[in-house]
PDB file of N, CA and C in Angstrom:
ATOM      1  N   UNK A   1     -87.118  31.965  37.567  1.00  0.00           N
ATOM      2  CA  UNK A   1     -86.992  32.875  38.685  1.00  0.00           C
ATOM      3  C   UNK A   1     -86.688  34.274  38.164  1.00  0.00           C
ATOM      4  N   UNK A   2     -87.571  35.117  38.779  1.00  0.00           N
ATOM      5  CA  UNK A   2     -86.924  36.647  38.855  1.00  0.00           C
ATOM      6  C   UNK A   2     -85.779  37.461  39.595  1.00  0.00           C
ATOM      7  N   UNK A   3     -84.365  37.319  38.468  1.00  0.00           N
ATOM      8  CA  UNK A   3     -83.095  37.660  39.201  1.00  0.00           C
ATOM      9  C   UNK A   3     -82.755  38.839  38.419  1.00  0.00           C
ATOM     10  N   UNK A   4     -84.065  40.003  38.507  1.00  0.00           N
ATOM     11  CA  UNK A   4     -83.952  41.427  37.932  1.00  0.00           C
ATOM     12  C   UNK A   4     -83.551  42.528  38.499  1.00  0.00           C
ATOM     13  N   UNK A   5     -84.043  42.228  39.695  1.00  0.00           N
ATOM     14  CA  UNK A   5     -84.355  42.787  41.187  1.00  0.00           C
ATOM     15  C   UNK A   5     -83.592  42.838  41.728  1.00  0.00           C
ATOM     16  N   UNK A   6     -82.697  42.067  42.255  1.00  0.00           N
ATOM     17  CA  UNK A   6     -81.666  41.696  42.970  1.00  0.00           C
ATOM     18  C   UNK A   6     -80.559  42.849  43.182  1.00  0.00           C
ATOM     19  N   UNK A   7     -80.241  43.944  43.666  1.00  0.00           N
ATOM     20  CA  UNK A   7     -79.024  44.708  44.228  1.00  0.00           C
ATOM     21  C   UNK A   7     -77.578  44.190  43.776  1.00  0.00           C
ATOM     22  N   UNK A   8     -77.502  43.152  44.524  1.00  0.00           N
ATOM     23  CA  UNK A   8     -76.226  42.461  44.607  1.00  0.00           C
ATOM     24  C   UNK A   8     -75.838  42.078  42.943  1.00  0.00           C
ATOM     25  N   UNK A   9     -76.673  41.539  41.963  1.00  0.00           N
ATOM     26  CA  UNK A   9     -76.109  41.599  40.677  1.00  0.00           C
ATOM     27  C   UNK A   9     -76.050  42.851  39.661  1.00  0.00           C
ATOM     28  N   UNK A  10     -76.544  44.097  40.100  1.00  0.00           N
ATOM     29  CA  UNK A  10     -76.660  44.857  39.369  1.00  0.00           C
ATOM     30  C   UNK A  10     -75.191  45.933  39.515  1.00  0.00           C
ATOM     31  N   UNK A  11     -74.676  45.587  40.757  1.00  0.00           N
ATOM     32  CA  UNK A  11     -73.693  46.708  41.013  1.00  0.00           C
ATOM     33  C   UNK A  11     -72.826  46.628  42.070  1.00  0.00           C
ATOM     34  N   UNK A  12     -71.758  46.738  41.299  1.00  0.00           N
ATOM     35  CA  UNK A  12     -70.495  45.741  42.055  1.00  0.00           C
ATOM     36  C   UNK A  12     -70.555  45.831  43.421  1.00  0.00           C
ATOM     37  N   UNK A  13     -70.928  47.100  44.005  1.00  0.00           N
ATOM     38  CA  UNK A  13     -70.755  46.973  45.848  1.00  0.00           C
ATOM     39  C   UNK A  13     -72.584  46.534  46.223  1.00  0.00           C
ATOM     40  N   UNK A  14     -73.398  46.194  45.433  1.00  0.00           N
ATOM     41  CA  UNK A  14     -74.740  45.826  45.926  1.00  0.00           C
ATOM     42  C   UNK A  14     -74.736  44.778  46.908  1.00  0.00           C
ATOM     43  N   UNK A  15     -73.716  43.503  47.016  1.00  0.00           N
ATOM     44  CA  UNK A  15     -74.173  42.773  47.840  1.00  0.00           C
ATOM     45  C   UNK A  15     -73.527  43.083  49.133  1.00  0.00           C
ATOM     46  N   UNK A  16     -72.588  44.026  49.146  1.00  0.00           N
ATOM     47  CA  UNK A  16     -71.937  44.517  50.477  1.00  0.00           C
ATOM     48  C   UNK A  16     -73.091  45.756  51.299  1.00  0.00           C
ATOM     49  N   UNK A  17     -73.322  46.130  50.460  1.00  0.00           N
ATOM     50  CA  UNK A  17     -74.458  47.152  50.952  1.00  0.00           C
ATOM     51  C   UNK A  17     -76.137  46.556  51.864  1.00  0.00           C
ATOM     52  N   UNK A  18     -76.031  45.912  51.329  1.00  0.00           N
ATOM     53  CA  UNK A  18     -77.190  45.030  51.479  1.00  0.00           C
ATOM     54  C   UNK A  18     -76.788  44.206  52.694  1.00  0.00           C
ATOM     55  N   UNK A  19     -75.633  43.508  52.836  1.00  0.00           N
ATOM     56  CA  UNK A  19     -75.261  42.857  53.856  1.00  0.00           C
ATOM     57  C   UNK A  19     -74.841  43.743  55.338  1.00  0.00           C
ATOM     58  N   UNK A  20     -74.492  44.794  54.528  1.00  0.00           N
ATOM     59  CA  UNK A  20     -74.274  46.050  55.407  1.00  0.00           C
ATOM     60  C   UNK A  20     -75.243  46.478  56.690  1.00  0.00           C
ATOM     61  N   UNK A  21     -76.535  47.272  55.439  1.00  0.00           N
ATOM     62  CA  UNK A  21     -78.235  47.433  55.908  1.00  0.00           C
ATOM     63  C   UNK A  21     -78.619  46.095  57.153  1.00  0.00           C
ATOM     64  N   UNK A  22     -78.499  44.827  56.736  1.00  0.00           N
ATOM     65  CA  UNK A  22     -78.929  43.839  57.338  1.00  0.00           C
ATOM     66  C   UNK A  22     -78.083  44.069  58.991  1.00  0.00           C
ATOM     67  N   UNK A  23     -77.224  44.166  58.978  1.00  0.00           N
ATOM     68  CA  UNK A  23     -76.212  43.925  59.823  1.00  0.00           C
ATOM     69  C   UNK A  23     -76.434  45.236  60.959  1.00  0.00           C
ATOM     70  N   UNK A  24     -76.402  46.289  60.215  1.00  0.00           N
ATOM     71  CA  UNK A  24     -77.368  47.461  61.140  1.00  0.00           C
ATOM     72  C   UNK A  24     -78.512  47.531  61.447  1.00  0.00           C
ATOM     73  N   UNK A  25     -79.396  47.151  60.725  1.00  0.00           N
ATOM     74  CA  UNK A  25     -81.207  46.961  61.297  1.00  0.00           C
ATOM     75  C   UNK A  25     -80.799  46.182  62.664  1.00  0.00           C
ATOM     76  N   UNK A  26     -80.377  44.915  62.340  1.00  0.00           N
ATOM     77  CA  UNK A  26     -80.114  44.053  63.501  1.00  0.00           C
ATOM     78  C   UNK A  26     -79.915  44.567  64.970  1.00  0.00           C
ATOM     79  N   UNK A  27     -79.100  44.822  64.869  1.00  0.00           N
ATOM     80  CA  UNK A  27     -78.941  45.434  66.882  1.00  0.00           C
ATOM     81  C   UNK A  27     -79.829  46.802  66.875  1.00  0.00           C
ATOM     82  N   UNK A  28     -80.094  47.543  65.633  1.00  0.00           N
ATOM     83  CA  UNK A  28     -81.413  48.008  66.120  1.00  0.00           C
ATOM     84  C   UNK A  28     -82.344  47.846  66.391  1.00  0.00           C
ATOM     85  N   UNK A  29     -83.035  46.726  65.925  1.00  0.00           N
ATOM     86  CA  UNK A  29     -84.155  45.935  66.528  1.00  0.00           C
ATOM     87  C   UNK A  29     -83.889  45.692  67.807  1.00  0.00           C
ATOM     88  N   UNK A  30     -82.762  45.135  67.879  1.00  0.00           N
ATOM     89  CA  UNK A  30     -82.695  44.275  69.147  1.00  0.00           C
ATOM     90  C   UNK A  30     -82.609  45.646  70.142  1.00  0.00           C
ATOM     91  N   UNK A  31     -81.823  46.685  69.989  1.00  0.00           N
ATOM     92  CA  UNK A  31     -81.854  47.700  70.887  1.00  0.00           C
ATOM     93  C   UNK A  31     -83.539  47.849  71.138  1.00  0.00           C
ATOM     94  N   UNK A  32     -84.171  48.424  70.002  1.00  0.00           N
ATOM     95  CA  UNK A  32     -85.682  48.914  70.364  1.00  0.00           C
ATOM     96  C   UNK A  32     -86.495  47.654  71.460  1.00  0.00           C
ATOM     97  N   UNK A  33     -86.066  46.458  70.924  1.00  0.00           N
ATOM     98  CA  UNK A  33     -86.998  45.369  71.822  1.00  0.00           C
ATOM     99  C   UNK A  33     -86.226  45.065  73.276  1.00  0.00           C
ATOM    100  N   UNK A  34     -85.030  45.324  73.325  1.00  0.00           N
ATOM    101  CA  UNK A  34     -84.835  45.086  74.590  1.00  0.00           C
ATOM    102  C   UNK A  34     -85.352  46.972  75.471  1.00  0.00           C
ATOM    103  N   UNK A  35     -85.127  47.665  74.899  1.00  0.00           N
ATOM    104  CA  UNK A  35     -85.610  48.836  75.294  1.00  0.00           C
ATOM    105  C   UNK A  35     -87.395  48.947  75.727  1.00  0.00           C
ATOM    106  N   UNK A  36     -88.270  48.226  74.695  1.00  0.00           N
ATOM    107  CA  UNK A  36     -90.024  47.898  75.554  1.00  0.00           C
ATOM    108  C   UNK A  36     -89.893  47.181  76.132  1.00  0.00           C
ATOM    109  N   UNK A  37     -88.914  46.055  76.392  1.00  0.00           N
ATOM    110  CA  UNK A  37     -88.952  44.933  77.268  1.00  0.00           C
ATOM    111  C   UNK A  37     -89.709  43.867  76.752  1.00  0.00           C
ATOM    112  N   UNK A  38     -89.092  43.633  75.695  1.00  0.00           N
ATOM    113  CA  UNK A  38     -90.491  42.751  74.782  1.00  0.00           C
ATOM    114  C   UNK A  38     -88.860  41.182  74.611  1.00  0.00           C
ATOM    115  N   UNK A  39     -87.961  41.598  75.042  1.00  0.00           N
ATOM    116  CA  UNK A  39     -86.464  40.674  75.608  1.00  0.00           C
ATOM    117  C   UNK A  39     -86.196  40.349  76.862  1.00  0.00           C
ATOM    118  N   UNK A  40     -86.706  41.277  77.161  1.00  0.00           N
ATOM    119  CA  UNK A  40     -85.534  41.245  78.958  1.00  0.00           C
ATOM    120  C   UNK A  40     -86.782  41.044  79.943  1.00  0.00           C
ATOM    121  N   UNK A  41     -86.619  39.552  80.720  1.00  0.00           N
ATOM    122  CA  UNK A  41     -87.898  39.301  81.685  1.00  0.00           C
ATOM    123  C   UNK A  41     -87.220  40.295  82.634  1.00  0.00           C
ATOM    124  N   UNK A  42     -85.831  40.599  82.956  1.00  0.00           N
ATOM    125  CA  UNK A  42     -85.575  41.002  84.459  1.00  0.00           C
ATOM    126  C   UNK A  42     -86.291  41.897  85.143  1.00  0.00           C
ATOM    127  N   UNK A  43     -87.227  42.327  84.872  1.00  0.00           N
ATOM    128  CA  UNK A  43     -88.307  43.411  85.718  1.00  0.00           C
ATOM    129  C   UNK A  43     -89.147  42.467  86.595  1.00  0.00           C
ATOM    130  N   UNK A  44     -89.322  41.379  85.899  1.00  0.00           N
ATOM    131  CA  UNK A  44     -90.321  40.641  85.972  1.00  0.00           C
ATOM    132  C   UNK A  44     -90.114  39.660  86.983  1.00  0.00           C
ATOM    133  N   UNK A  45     -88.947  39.147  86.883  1.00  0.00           N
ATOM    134  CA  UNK A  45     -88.135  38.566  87.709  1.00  0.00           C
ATOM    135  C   UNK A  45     -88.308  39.000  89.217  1.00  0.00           C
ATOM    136  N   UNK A  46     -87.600  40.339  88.692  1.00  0.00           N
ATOM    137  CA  UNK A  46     -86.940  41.347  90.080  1.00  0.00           C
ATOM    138  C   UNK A  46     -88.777  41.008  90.994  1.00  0.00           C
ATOM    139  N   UNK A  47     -89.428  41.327  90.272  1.00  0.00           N
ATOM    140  CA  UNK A  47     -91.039  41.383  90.884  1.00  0.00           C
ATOM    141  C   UNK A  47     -91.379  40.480  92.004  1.00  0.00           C
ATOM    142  N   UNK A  48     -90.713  39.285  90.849  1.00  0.00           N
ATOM    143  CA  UNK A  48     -91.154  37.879  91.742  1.00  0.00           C
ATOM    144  C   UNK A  48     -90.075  37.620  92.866  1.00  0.00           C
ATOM    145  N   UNK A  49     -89.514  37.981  92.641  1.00  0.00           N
ATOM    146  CA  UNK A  49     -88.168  37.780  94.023  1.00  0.00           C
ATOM    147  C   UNK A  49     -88.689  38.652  95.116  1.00  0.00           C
ATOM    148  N   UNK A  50     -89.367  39.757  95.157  1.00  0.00           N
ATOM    149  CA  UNK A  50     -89.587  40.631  95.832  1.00  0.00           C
ATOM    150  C   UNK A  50     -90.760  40.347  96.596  1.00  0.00           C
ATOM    151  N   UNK A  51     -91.871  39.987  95.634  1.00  0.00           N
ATOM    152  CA  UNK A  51     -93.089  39.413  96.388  1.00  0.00           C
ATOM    153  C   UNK A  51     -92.826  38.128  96.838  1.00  0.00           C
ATOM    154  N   UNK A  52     -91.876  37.277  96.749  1.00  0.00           N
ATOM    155  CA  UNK A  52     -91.962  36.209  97.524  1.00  0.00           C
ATOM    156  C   UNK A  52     -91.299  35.754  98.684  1.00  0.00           C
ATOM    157  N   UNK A  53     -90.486  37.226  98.380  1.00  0.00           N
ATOM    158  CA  UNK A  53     -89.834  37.538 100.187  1.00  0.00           C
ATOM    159  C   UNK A  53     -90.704  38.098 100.982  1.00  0.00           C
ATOM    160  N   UNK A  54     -91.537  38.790 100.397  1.00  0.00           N
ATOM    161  CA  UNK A  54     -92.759  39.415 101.411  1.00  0.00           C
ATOM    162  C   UNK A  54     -93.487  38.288 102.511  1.00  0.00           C
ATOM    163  N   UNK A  55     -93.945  36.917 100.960  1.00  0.00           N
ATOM    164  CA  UNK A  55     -94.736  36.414 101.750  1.00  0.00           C
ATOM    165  C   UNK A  55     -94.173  35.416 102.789  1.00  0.00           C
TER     166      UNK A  55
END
């Protein structure tokens, strides 16, 4: 295996940093996807509740 690469063995705070990065991408993703709605049906929902009081 190639363990050249690796952050976390090269430098004493590498694997905190790295765990760090991970830990922030995270709820940014999740912010951006609940933000297109590519998470949250409730629009979708709200839709169907609405048209089926109509009918």
């Amino acid at each position: 295996m190639n363990f050249s690469f690796m952050p976390e063995l090269n430098w004493c705070y590498g694997y905190f940093v790295v765990l760090a990065m991970m830990g922030g991408i995270a709820p940014l993703m999740f912010w951006y996807l609940m933000k297109k709605s590519w998470l949250d049906n409730s629009k979708q929902k709200r839709k169907r509740v609405q048209e089926s009081k109509v009918l």
